[in-house]
PDB file of N, CA and C in Angstrom:
ATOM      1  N   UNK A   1     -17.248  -6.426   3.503  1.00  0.00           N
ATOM      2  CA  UNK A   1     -17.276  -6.635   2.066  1.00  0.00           C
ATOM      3  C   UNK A   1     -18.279  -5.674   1.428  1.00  0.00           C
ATOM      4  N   UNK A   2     -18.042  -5.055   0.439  1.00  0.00           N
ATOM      5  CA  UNK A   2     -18.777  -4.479  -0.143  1.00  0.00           C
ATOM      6  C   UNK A   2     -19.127  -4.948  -1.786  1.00  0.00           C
ATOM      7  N   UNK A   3     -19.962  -4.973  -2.592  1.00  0.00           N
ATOM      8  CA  UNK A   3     -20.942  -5.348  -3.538  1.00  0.00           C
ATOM      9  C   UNK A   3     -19.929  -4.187  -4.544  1.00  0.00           C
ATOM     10  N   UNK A   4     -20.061  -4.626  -5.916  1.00  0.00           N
ATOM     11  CA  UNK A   4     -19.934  -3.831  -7.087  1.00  0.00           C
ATOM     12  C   UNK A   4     -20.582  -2.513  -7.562  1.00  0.00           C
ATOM     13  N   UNK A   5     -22.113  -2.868  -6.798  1.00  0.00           N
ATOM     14  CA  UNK A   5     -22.503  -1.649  -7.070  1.00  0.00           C
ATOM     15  C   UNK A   5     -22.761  -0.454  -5.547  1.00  0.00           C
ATOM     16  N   UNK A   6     -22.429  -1.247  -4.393  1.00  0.00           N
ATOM     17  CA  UNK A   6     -21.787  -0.152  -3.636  1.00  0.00           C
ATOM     18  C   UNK A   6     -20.590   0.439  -3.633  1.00  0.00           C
ATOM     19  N   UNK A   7     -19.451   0.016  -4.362  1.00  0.00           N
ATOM     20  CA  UNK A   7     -18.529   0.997  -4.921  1.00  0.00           C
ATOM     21  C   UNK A   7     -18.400   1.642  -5.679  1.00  0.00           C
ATOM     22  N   UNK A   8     -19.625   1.768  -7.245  1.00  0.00           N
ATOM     23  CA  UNK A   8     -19.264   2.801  -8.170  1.00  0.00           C
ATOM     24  C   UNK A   8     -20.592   3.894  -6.978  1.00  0.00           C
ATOM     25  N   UNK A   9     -21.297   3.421  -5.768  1.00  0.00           N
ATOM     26  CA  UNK A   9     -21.858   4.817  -5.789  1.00  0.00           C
ATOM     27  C   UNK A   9     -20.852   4.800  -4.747  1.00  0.00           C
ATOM     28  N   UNK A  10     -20.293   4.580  -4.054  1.00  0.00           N
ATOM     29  CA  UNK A  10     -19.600   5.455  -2.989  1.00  0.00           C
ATOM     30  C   UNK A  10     -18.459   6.213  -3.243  1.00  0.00           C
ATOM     31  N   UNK A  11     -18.116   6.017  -4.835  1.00  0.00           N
ATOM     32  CA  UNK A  11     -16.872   6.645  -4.775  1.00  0.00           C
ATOM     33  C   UNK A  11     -17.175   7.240  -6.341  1.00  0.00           C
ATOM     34  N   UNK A  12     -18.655   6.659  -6.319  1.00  0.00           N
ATOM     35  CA  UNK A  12     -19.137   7.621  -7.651  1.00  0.00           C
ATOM     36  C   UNK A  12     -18.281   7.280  -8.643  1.00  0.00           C
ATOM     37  N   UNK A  13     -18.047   6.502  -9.237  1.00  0.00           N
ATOM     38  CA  UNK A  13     -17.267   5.625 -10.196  1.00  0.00           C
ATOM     39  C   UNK A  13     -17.708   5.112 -11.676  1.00  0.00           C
ATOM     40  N   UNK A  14     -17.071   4.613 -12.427  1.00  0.00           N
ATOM     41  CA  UNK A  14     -18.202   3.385 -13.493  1.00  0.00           C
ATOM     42  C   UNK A  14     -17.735   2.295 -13.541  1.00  0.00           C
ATOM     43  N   UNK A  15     -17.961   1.501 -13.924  1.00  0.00           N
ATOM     44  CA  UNK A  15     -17.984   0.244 -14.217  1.00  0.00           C
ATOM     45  C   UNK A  15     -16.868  -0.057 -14.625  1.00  0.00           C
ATOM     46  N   UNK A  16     -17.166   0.774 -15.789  1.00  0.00           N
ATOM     47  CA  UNK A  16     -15.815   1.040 -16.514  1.00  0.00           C
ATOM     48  C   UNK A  16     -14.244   0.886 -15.773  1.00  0.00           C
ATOM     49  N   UNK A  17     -14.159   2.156 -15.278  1.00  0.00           N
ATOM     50  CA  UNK A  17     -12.723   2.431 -14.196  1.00  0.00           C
ATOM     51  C   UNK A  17     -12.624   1.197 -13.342  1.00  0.00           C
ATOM     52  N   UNK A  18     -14.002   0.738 -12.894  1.00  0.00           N
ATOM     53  CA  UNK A  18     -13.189  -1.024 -11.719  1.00  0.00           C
ATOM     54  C   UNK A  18     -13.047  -1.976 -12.353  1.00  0.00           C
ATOM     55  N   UNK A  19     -13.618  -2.022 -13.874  1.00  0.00           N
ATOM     56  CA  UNK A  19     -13.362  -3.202 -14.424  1.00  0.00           C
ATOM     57  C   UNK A  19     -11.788  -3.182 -15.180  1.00  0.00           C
ATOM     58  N   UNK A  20     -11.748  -2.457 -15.203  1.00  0.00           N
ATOM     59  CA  UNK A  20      -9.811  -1.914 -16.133  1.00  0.00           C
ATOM     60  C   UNK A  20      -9.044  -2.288 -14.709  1.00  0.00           C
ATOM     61  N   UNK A  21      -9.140  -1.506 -13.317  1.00  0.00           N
ATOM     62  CA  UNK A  21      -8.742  -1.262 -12.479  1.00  0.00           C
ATOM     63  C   UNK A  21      -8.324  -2.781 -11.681  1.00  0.00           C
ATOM     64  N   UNK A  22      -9.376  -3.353 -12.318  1.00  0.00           N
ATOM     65  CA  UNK A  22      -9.104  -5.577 -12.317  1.00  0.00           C
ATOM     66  C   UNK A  22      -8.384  -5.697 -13.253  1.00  0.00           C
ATOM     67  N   UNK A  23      -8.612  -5.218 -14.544  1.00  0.00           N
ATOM     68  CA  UNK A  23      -7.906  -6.301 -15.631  1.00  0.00           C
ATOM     69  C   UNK A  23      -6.717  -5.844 -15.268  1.00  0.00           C
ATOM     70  N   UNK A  24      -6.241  -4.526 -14.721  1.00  0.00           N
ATOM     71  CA  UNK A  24      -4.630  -4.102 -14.591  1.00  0.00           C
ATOM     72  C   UNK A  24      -3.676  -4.507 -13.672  1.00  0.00           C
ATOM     73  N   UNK A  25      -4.838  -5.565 -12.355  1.00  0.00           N
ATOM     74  CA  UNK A  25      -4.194  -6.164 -11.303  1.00  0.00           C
ATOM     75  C   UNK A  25      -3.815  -5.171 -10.028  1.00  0.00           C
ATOM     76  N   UNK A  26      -4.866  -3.666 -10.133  1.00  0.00           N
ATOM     77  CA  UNK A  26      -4.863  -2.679  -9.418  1.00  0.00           C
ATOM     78  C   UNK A  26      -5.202  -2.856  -8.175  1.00  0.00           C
ATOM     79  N   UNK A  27      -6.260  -3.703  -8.329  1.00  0.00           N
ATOM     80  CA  UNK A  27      -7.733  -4.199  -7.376  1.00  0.00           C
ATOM     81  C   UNK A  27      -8.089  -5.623  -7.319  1.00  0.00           C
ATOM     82  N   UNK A  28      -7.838  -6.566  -6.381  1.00  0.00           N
ATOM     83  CA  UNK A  28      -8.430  -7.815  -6.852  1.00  0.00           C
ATOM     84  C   UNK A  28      -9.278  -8.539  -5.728  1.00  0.00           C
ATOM     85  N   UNK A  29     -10.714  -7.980  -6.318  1.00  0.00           N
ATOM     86  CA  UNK A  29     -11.959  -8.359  -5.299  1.00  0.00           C
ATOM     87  C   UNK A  29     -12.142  -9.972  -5.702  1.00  0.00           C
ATOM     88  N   UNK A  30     -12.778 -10.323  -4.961  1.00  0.00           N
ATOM     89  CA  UNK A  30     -12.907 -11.522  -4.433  1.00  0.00           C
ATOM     90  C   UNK A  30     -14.255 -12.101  -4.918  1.00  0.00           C
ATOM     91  N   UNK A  31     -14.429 -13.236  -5.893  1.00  0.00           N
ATOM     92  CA  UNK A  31     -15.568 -14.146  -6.745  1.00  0.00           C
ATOM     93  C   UNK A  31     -16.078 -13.206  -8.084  1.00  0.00           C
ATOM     94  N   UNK A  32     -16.644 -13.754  -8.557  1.00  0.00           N
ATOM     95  CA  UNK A  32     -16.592 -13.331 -10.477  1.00  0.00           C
ATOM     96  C   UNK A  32     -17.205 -12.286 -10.674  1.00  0.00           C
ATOM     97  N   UNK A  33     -16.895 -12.269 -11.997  1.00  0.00           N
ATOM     98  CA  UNK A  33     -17.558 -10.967 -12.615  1.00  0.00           C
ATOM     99  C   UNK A  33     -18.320 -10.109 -12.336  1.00  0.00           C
ATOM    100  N   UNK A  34     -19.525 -11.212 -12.264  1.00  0.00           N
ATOM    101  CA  UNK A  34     -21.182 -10.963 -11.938  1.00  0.00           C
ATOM    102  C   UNK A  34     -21.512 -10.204 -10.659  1.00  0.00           C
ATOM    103  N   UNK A  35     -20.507 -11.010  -9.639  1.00  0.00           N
ATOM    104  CA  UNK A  35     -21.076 -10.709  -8.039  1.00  0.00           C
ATOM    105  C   UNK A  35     -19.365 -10.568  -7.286  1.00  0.00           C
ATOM    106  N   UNK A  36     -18.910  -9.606  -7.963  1.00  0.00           N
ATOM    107  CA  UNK A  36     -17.651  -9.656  -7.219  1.00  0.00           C
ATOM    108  C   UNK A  36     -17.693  -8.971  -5.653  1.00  0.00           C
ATOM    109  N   UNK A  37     -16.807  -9.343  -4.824  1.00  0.00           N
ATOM    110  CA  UNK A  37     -16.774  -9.013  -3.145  1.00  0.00           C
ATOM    111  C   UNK A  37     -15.748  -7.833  -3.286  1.00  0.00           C
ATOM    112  N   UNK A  38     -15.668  -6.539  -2.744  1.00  0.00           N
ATOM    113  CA  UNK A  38     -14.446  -5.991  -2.214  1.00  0.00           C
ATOM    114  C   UNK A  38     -14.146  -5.676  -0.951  1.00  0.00           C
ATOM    115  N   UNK A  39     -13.139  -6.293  -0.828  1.00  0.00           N
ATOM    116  CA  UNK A  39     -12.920  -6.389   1.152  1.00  0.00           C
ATOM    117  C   UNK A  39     -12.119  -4.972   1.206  1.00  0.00           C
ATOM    118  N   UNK A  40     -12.177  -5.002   2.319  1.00  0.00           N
ATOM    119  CA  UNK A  40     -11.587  -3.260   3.013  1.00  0.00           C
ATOM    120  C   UNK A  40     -10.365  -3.024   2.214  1.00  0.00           C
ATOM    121  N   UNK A  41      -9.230  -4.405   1.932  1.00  0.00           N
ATOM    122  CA  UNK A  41      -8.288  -3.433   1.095  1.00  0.00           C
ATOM    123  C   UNK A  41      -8.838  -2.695   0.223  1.00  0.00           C
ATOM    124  N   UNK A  42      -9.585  -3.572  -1.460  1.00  0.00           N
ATOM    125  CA  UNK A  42     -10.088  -3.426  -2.350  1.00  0.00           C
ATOM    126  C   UNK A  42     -10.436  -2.015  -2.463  1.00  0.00           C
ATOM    127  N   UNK A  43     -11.129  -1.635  -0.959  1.00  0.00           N
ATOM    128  CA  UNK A  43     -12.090  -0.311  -0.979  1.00  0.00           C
ATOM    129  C   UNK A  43     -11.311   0.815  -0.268  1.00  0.00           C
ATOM    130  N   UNK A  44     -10.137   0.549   0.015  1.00  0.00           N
ATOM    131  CA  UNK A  44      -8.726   1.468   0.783  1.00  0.00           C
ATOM    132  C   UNK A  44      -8.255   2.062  -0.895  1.00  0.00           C
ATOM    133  N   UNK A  45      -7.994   0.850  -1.773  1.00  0.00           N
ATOM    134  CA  UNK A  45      -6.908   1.102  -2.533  1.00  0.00           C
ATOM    135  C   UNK A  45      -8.192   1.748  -3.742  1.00  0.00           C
ATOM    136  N   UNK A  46      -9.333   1.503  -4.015  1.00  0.00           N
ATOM    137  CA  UNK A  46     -10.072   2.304  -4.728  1.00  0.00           C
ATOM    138  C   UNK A  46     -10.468   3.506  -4.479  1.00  0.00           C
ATOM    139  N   UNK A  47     -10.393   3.878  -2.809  1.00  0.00           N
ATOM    140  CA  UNK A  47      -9.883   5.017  -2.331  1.00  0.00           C
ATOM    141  C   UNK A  47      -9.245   5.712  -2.843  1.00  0.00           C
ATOM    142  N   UNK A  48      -7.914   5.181  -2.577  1.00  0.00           N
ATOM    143  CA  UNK A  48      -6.698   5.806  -3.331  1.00  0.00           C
ATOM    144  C   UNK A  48      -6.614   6.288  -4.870  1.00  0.00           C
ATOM    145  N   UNK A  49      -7.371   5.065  -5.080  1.00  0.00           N
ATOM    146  CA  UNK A  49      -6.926   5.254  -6.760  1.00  0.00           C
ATOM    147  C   UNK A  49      -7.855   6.783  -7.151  1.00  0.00           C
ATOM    148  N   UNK A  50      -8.901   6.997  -6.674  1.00  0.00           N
ATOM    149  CA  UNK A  50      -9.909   7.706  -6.935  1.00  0.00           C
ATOM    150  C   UNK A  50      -9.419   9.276  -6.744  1.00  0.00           C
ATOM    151  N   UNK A  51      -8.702   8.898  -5.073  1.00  0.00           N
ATOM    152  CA  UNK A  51      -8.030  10.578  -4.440  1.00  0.00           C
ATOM    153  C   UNK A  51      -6.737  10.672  -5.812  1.00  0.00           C
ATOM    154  N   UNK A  52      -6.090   9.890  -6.367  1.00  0.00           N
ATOM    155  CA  UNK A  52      -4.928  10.407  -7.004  1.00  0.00           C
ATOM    156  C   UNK A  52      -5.348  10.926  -8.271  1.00  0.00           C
ATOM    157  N   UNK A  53      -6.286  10.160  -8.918  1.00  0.00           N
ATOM    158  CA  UNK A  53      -6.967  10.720 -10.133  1.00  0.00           C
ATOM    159  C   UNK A  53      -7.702  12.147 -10.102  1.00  0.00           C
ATOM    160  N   UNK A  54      -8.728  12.110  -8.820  1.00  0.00           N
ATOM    161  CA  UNK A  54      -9.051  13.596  -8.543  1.00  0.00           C
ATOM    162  C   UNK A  54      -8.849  14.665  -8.385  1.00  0.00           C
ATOM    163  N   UNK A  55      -8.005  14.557  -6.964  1.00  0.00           N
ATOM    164  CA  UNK A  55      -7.532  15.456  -6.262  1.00  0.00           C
ATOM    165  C   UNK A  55      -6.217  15.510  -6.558  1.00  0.00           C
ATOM    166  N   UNK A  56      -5.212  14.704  -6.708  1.00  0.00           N
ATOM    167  CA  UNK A  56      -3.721  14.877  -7.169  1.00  0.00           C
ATOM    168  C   UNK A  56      -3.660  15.052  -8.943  1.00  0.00           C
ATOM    169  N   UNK A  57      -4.461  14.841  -9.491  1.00  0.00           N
ATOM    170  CA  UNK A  57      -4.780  14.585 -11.072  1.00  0.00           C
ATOM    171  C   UNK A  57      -3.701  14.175 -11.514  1.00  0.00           C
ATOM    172  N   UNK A  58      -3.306  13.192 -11.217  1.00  0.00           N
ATOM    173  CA  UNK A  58      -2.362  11.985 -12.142  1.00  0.00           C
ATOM    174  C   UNK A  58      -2.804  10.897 -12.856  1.00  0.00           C
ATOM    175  N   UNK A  59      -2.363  10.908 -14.071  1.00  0.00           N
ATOM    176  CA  UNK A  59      -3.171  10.363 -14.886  1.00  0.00           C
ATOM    177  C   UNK A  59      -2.742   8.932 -14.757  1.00  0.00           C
ATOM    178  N   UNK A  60      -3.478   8.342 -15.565  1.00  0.00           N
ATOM    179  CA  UNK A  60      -4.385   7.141 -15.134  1.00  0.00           C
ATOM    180  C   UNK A  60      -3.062   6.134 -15.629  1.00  0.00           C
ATOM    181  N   UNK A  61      -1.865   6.377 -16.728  1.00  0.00           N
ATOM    182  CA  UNK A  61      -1.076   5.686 -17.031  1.00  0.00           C
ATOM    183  C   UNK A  61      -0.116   5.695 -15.875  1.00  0.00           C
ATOM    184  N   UNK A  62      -0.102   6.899 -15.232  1.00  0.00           N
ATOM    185  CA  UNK A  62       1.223   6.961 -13.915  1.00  0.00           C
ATOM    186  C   UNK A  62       0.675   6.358 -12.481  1.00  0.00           C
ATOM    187  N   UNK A  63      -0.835   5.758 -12.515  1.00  0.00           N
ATOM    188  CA  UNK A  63      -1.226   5.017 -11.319  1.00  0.00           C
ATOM    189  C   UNK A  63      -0.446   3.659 -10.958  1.00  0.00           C
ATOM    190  N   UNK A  64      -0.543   3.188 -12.108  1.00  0.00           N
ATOM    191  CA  UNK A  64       0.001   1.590 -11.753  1.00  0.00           C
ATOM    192  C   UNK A  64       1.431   2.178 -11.011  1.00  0.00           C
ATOM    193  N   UNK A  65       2.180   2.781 -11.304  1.00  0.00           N
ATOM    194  CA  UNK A  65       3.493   2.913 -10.920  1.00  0.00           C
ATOM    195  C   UNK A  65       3.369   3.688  -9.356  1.00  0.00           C
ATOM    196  N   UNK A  66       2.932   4.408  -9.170  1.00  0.00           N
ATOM    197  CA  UNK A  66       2.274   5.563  -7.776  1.00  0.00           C
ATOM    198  C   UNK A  66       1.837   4.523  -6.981  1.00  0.00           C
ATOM    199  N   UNK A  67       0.767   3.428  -7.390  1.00  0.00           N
ATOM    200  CA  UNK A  67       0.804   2.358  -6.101  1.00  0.00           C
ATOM    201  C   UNK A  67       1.997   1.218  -6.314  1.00  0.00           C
ATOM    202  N   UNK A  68       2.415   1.012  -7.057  1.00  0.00           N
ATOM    203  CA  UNK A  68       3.821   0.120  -7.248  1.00  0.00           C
ATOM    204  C   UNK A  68       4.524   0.538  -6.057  1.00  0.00           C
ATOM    205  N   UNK A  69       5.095   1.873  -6.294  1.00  0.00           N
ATOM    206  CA  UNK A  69       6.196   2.965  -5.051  1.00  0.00           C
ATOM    207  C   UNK A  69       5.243   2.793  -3.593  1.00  0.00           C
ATOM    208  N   UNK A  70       4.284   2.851  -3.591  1.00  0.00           N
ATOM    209  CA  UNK A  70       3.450   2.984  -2.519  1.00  0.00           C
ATOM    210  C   UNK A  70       3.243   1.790  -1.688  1.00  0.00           C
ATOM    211  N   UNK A  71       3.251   0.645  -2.309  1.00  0.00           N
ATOM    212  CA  UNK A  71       3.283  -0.889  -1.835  1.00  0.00           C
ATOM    213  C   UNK A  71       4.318  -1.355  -1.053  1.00  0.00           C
ATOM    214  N   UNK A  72       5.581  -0.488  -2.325  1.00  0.00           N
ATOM    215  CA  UNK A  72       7.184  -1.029  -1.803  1.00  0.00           C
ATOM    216  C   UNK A  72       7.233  -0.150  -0.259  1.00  0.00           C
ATOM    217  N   UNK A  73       6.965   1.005  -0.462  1.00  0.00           N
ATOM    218  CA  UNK A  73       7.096   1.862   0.973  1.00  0.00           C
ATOM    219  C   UNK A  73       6.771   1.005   1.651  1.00  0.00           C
ATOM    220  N   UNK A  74       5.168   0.372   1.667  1.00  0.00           N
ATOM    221  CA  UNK A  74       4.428  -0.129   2.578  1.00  0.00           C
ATOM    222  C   UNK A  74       5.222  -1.344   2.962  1.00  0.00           C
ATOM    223  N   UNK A  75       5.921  -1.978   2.309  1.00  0.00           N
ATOM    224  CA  UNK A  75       6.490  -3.742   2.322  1.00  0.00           C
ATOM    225  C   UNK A  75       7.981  -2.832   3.184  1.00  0.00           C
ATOM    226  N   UNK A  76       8.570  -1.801   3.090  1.00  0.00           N
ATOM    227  CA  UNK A  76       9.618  -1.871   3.487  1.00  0.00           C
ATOM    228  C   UNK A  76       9.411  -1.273   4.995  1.00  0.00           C
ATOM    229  N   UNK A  77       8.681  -0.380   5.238  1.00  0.00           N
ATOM    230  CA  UNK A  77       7.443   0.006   7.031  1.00  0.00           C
ATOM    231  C   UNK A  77       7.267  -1.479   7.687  1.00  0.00           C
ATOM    232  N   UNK A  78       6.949  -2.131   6.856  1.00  0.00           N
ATOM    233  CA  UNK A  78       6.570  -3.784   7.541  1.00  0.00           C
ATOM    234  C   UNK A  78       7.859  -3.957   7.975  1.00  0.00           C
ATOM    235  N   UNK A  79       8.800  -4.423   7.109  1.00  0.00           N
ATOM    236  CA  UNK A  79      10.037  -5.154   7.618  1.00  0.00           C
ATOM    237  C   UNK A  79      10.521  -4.279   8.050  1.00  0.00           C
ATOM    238  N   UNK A  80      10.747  -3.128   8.705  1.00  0.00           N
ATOM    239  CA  UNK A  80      11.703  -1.951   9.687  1.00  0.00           C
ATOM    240  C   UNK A  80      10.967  -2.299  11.061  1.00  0.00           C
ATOM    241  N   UNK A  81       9.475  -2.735  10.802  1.00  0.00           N
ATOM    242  CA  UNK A  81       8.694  -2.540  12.274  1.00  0.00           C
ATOM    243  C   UNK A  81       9.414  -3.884  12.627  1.00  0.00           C
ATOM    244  N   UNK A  82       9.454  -5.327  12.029  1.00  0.00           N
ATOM    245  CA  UNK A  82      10.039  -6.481  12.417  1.00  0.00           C
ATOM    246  C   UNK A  82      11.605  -6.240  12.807  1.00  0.00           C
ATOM    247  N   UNK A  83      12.271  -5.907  12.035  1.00  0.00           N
ATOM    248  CA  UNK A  83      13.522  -5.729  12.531  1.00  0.00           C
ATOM    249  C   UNK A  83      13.534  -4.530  14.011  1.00  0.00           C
ATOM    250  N   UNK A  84      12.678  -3.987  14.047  1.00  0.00           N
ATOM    251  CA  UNK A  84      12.711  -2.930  15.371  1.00  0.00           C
ATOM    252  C   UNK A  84      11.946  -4.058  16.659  1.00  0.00           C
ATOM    253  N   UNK A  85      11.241  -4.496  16.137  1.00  0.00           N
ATOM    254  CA  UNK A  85      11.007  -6.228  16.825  1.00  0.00           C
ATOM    255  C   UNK A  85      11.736  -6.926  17.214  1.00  0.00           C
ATOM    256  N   UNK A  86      12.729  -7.191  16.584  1.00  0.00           N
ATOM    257  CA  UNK A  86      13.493  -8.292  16.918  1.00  0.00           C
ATOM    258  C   UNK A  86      14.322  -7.662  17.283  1.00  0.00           C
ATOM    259  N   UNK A  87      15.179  -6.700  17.058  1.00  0.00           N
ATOM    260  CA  UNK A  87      16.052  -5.999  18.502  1.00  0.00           C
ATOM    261  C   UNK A  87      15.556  -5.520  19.404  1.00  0.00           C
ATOM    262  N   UNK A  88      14.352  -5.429  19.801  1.00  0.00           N
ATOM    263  CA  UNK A  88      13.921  -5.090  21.234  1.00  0.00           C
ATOM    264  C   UNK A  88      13.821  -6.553  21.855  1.00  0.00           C
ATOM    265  N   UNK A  89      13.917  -7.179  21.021  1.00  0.00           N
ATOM    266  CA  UNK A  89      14.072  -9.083  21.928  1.00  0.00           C
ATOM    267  C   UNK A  89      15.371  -9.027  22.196  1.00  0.00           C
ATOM    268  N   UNK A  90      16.146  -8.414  21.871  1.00  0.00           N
ATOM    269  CA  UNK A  90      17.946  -8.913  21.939  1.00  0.00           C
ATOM    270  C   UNK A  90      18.241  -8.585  23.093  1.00  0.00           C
ATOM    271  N   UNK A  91      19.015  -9.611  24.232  1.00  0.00           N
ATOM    272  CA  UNK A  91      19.362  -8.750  25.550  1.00  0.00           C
ATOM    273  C   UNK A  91      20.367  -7.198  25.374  1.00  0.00           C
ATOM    274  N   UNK A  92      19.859  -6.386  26.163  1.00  0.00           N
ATOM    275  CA  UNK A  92      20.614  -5.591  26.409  1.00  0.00           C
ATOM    276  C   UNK A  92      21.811  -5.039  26.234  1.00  0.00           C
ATOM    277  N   UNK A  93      23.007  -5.707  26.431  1.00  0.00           N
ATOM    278  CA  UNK A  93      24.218  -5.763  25.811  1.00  0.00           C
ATOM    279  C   UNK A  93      24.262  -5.655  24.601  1.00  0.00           C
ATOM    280  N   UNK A  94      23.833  -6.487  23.842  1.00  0.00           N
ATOM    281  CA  UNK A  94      23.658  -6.614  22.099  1.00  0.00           C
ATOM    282  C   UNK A  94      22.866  -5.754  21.815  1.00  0.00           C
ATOM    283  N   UNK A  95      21.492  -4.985  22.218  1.00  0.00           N
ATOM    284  CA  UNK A  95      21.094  -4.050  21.550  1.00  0.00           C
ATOM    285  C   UNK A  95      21.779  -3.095  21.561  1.00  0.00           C
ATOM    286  N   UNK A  96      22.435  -2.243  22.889  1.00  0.00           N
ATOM    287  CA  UNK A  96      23.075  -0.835  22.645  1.00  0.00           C
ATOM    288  C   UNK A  96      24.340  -0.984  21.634  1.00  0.00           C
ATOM    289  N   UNK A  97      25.404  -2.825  21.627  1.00  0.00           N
ATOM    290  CA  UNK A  97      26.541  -2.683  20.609  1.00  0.00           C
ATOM    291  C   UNK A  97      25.353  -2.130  19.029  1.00  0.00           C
ATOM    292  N   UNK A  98      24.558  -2.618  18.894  1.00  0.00           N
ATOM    293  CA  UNK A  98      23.834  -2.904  17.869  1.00  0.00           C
ATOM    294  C   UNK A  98      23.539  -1.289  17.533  1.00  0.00           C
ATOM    295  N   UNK A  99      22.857  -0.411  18.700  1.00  0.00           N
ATOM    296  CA  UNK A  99      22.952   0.481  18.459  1.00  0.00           C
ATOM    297  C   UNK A  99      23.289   1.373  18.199  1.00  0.00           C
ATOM    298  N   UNK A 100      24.622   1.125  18.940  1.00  0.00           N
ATOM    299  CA  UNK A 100      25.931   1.772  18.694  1.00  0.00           C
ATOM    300  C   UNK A 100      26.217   2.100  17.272  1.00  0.00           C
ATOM    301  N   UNK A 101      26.348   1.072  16.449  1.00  0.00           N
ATOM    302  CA  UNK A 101      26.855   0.301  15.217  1.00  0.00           C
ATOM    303  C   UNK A 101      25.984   1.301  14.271  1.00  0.00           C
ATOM    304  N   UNK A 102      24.727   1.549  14.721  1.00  0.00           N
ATOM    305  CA  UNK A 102      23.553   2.123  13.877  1.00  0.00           C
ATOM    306  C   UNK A 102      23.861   3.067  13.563  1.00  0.00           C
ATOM    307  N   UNK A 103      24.425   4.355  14.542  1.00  0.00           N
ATOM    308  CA  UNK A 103      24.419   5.187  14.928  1.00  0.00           C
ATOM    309  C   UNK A 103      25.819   5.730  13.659  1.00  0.00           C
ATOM    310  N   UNK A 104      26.485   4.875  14.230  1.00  0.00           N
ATOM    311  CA  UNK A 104      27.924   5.550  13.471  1.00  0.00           C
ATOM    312  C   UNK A 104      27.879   5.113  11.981  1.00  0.00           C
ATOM    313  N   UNK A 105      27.067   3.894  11.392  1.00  0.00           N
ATOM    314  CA  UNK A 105      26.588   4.289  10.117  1.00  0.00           C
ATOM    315  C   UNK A 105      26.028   5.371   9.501  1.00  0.00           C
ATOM    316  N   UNK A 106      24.896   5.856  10.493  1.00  0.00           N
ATOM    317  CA  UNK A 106      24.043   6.640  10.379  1.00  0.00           C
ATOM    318  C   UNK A 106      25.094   8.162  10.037  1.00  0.00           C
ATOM    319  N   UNK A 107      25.804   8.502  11.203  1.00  0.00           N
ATOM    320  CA  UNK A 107      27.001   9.731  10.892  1.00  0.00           C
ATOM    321  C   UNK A 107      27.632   9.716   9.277  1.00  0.00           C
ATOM    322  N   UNK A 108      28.303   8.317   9.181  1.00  0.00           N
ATOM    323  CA  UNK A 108      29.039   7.922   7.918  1.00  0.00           C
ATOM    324  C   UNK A 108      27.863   8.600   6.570  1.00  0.00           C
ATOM    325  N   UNK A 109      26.585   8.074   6.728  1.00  0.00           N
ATOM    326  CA  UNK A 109      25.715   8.717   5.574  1.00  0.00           C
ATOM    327  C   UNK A 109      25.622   9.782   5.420  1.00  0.00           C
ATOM    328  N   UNK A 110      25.396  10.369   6.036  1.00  0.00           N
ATOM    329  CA  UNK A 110      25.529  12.149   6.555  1.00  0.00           C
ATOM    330  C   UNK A 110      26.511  13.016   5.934  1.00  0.00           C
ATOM    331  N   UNK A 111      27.821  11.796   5.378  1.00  0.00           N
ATOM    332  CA  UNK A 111      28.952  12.519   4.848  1.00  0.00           C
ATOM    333  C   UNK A 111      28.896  12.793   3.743  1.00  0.00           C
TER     334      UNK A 111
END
């Protein structure tokens, strides 16, 4: 967990930018105002927010949407790793039909 005011110096910040960066539902550290907590996401995604503003210079209205796309990626990586899960449970037989099946979709897109 890190403190409020170890994140505007580590990422050299103001007050300002994490307190918007809450009200926008960007960031949501953990207990009030005064003494808020940010756990490793908090300080991943203020990361982020910081590298896209800087170094990518996208402005500050096209963030909400840049981690929107970025979440969904992330939510749809989750459920591909589960479904690649749960056919490596399937006996044998059923995975290669399964694979099979994949495969010749996969050609069909291609077209």
């Amino acid at each position: 967990m890190a403190t409020f005011e170890e994140i505007l110096t580590r990422f050299e910040i103001t007050r300002a930018d994490v307190t918007s960066w809450i009200e926008e539902g960007l960031i949501e550290p953990k207990g009030e105002a005064d003494a808020y907590d940010f756990d490793e996401t908090d300080t991943a995604r203020i990361g982020l927010i910081v590298e896209l503003r800087r170094d990518l210079e996208i402005d500050d209205s096209a963030i909400p949407v840049v981690l929107s796309l970025l979440d969904q990626l992330h939510a749809a990586r989750a459920a591909l790793k589960r479904i690649a899960a749960a056919i490596a449970d399937l006996p044998p037989d059923i995975r290669e039909q399964l694979t099979a099946v994949l495969g010749e979709h996969a050609s069909h897109d291609a077209d």
